[in-house]
N, C-alpha and C. Protein backbone atom coordinates (compact mmCIF):
# COMPACT_ATOMS: atom_id res chain seq x y z
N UNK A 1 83.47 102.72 68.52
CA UNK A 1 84.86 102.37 68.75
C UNK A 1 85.07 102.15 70.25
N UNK A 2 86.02 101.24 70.60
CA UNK A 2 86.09 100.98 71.95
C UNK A 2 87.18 101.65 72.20
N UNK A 3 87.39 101.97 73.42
CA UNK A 3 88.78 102.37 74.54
C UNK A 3 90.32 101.58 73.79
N UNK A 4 90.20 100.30 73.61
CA UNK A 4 91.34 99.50 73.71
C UNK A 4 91.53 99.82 71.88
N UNK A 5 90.77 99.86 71.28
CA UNK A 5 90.83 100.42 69.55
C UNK A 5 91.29 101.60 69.28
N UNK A 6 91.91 102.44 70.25
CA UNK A 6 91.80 103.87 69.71
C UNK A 6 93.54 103.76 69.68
N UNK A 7 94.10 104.86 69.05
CA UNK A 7 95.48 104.79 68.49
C UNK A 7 95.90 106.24 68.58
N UNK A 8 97.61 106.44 68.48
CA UNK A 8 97.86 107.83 67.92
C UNK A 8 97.40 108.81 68.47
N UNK A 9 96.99 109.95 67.70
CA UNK A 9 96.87 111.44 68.92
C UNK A 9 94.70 110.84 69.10
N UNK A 10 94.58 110.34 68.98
CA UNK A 10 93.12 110.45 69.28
C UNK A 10 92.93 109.70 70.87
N UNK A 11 93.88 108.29 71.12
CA UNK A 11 94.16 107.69 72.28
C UNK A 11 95.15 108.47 73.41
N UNK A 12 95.92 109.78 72.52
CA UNK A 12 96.63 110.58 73.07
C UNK A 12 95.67 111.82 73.88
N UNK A 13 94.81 112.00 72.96
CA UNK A 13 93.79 112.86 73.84
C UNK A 13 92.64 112.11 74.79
N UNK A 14 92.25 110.94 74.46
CA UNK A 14 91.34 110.66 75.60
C UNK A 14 92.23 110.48 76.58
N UNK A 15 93.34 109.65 76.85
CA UNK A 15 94.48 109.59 77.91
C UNK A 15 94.22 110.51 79.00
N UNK A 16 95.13 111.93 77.97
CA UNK A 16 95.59 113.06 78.92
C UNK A 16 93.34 113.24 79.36
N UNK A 17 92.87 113.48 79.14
CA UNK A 17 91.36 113.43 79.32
C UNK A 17 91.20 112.92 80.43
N UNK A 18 91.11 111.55 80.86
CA UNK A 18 90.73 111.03 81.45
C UNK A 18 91.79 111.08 82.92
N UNK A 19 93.09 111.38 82.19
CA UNK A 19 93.72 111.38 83.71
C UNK A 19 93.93 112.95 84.48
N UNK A 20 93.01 114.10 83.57
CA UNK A 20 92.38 115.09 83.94
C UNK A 20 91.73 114.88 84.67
N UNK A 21 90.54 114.05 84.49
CA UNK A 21 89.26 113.89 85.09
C UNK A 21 89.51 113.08 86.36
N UNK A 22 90.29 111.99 86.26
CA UNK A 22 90.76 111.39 87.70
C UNK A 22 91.59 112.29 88.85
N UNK A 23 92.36 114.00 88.04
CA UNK A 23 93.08 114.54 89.06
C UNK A 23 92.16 115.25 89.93
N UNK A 24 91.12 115.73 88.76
CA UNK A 24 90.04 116.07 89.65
C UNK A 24 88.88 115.87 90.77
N UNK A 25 88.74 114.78 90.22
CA UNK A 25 88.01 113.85 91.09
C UNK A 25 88.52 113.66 92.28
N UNK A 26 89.43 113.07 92.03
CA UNK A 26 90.80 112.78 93.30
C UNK A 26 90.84 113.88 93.99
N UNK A 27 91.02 115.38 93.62
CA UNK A 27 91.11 116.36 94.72
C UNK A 27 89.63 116.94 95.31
N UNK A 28 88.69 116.48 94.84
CA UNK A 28 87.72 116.65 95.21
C UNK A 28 86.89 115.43 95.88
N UNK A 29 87.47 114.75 96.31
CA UNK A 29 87.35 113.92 96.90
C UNK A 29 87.95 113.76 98.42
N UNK A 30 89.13 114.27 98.38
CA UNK A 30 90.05 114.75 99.37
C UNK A 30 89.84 115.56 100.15
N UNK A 31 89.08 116.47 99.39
CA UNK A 31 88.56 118.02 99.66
C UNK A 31 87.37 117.85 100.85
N UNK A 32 86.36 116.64 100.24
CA UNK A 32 85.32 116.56 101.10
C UNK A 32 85.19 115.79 102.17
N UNK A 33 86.41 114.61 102.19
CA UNK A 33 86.68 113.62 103.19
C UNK A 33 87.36 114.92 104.28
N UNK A 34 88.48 115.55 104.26
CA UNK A 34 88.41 116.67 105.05
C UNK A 34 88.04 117.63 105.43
N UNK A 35 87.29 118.35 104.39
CA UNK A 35 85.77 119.03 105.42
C UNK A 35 85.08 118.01 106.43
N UNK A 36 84.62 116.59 105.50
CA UNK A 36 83.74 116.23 106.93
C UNK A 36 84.84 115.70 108.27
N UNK A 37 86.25 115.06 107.94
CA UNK A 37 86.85 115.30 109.42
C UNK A 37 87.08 116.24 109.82
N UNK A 38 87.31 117.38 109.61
CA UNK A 38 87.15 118.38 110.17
C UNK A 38 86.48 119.28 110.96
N UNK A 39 84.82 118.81 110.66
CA UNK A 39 83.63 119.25 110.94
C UNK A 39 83.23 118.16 111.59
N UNK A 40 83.34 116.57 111.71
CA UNK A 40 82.96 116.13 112.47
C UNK A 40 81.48 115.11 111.74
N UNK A 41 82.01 115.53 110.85
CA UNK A 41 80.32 115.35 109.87
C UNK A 41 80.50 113.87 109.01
N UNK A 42 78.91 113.18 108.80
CA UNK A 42 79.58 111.91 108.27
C UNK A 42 80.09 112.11 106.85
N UNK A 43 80.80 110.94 106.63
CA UNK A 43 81.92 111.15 105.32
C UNK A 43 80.34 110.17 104.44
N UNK A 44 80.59 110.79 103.13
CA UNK A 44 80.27 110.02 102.19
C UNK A 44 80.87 108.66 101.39
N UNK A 45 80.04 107.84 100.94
CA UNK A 45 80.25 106.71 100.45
C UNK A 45 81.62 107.00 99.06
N UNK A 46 82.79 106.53 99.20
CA UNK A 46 83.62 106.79 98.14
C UNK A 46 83.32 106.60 97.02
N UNK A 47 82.26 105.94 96.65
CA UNK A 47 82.29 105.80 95.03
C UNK A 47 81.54 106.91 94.47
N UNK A 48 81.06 107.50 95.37
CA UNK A 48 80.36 109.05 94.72
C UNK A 48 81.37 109.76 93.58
N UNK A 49 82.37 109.56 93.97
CA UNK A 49 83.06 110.57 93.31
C UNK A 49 83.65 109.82 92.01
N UNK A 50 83.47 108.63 91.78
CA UNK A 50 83.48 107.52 89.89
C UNK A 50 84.81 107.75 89.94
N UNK A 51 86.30 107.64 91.08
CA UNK A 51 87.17 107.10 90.70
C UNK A 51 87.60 106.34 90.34
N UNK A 52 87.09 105.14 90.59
CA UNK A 52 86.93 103.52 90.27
C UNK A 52 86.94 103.58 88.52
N UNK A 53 85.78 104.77 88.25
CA UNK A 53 84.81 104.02 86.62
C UNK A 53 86.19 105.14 85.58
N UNK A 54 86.55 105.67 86.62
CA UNK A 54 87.79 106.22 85.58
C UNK A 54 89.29 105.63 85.86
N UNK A 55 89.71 104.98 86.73
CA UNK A 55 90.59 103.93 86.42
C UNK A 55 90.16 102.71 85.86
N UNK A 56 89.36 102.74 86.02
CA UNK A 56 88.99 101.44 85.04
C UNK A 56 89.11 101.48 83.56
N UNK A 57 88.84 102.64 83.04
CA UNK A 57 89.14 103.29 81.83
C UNK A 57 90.40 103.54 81.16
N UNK A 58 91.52 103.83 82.18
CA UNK A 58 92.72 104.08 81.82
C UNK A 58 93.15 102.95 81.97
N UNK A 59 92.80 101.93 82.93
CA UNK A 59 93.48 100.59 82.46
C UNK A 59 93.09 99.86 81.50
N UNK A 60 91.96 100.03 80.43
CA UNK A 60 91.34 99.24 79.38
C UNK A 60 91.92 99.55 78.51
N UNK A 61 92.33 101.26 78.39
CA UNK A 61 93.03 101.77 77.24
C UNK A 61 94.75 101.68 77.75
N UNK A 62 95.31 100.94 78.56
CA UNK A 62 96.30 100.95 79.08
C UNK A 62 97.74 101.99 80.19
N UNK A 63 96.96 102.71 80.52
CA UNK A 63 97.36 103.73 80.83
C UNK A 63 97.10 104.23 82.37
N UNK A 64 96.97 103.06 83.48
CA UNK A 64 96.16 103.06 84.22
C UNK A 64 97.13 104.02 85.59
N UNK A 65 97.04 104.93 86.16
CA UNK A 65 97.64 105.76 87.32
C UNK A 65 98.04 104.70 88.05
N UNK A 66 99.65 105.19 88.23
CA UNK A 66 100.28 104.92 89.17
C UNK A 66 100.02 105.25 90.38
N UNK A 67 100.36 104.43 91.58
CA UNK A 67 99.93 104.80 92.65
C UNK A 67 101.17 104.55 93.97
């Protein structure tokens, strides 16, 4: 079954799921861009952290974070 096929409480739970997984990401992402300014240290490449591959997700299934 794809993302854009799913319906009802089953599209209701990957949703809230996935925009779990993006709050997290997101603060852990935040987390480490300011340790390394902080420290002085180089920052890592942003896509480490697959925010991208999880908005991409919420916008297939329609639901994509506001910004």
């Amino acid at each position: 079954m794809q993302l854009e096929e799913l319906t009802g409480d089953e599209r209701t739970l990957v949703v809230v799921a996935l925009q779990a997984l993006f709050r997290e990401r997101l603060s852990a992402s935040n987390a480490v861009f300011t340790v390394c300014s902080l420290s002085g240290k180089e920052q890592p490449p942003e896509d480490i952290f697959g925010l991208r591959e999880v908005e991409d997700a919420l916008r297939r299934i329609g639901a994509a974070p506001a910004r």
